[in-house]
C-alpha atoms as a PDB file:
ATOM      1  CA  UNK A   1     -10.614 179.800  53.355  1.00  0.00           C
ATOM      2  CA  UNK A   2     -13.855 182.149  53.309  1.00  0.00           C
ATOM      3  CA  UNK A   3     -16.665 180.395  51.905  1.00  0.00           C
ATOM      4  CA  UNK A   4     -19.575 181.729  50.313  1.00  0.00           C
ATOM      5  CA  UNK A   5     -23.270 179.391  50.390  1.00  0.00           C
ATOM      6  CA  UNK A   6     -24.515 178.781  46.766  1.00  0.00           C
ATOM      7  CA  UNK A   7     -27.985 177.346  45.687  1.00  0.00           C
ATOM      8  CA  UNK A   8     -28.820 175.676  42.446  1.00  0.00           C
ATOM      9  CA  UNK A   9     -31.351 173.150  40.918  1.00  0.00           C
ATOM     10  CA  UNK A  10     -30.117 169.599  39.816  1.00  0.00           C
ATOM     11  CA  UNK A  11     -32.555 166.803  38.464  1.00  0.00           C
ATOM     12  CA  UNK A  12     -33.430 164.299  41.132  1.00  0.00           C
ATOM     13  CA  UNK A  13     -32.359 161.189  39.570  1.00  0.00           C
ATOM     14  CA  UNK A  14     -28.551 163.028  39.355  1.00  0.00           C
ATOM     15  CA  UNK A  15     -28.661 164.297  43.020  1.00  0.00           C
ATOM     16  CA  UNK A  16     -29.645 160.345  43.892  1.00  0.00           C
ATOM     17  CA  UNK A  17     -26.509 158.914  42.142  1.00  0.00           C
ATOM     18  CA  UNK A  18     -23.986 161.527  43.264  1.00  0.00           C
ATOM     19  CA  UNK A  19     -25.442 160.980  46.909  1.00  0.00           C
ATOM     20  CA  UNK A  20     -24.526 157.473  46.332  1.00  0.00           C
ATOM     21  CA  UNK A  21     -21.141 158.105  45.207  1.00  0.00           C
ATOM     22  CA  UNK A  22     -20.596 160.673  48.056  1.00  0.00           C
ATOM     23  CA  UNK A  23     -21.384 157.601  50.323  1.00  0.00           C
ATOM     24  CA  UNK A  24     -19.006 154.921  48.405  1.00  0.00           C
ATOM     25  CA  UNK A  25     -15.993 157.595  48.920  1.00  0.00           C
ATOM     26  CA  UNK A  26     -16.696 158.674  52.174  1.00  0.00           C
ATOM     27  CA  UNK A  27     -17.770 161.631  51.708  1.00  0.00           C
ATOM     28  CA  UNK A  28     -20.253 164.332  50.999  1.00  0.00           C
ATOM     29  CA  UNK A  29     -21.864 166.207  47.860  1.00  0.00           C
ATOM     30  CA  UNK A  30     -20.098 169.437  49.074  1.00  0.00           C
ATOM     31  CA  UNK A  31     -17.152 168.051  48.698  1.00  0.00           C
ATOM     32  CA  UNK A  32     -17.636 166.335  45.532  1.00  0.00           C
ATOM     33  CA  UNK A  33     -19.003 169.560  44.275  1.00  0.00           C
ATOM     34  CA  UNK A  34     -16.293 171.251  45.372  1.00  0.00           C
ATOM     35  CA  UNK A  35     -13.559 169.078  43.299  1.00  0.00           C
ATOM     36  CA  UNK A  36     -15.177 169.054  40.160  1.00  0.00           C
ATOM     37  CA  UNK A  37     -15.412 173.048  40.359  1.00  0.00           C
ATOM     38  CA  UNK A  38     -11.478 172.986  41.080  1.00  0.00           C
ATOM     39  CA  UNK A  39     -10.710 170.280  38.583  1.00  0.00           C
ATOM     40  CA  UNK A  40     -12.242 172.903  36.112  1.00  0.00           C
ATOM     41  CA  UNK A  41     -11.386 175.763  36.924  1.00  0.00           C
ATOM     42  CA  UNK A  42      -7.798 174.388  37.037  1.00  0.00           C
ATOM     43  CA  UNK A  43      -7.989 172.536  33.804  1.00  0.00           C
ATOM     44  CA  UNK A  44      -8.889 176.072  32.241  1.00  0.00           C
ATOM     45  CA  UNK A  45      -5.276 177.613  33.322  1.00  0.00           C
ATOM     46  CA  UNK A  46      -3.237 174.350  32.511  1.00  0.00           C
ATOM     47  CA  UNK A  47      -5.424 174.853  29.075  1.00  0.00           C
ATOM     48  CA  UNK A  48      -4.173 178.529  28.454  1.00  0.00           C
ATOM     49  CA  UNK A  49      -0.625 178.046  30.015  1.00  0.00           C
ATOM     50  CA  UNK A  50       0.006 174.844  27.561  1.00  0.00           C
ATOM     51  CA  UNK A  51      -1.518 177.666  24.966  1.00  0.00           C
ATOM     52  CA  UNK A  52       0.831 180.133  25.608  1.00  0.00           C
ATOM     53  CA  UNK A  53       4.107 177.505  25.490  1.00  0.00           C
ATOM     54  CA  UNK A  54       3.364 176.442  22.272  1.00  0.00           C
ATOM     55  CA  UNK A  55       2.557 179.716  20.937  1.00  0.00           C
ATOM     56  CA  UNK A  56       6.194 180.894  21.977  1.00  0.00           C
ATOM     57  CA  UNK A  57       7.453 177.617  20.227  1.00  0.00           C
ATOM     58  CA  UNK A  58       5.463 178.533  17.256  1.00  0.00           C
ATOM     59  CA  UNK A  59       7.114 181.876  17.425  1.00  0.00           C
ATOM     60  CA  UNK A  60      10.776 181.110  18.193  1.00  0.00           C
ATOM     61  CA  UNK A  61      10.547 178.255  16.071  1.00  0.00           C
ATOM     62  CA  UNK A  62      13.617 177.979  12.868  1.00  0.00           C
ATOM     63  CA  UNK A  63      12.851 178.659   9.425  1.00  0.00           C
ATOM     64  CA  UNK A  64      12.645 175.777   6.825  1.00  0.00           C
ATOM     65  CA  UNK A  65      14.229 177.398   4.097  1.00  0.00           C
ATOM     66  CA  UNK A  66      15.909 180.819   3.440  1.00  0.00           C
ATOM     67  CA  UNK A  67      13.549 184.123   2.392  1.00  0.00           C
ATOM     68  CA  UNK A  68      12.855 183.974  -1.461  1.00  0.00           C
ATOM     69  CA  UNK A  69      14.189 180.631  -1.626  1.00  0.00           C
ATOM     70  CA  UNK A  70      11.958 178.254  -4.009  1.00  0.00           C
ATOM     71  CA  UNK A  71      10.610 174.897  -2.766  1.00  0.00           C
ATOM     72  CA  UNK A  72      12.316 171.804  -4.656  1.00  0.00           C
ATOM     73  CA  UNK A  73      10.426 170.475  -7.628  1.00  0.00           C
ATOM     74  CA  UNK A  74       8.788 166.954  -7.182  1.00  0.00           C
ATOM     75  CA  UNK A  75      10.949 165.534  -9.560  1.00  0.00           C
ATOM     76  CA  UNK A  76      13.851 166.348  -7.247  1.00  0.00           C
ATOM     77  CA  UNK A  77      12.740 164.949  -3.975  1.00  0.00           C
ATOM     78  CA  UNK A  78      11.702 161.723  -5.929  1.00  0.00           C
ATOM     79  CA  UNK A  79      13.032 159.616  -8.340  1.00  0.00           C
ATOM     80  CA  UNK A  80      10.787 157.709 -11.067  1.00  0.00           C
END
């Protein structure tokens, strides 16, 4: 896999804690780095793919009643 170097700025007190949980896992800030950027860029497609299955269930989906056909009264779903 080509890799590309990438510099940004975090707050010091952050860097110190995800150091620290780089250490308690075994292993580095790269590589923690590294799976929360997959974790959401992945989350984004699982987002848009559970999108587009529902919108084709929205779409195939069966009618309710027949076109023109009048909703029931109250009084006939319920008695009083």
């Amino acid at each position: 896999m080509e890799t590309q170097n990438v510099t940004f700025r975090v707050p010091k007190a952050l860097l110190a804690h995800v150091k620290k949980v780089a250490v308690e896992r075994g292993t580095s800030v790269t590589a923690l780095v590294i799976e929360s950027l997959t974790r959401l860029a992945s989350g984004n497609e699982a987002y848009d793919a559970a999108k587009e299955r529902q919108l084709a269930l929205m779409l195939s989906g069966k009618r309710l009643r027949s076109k023109g056909e009048e909703l029931p009264k109250r009084e006939a779903l319920h008695d009083r």
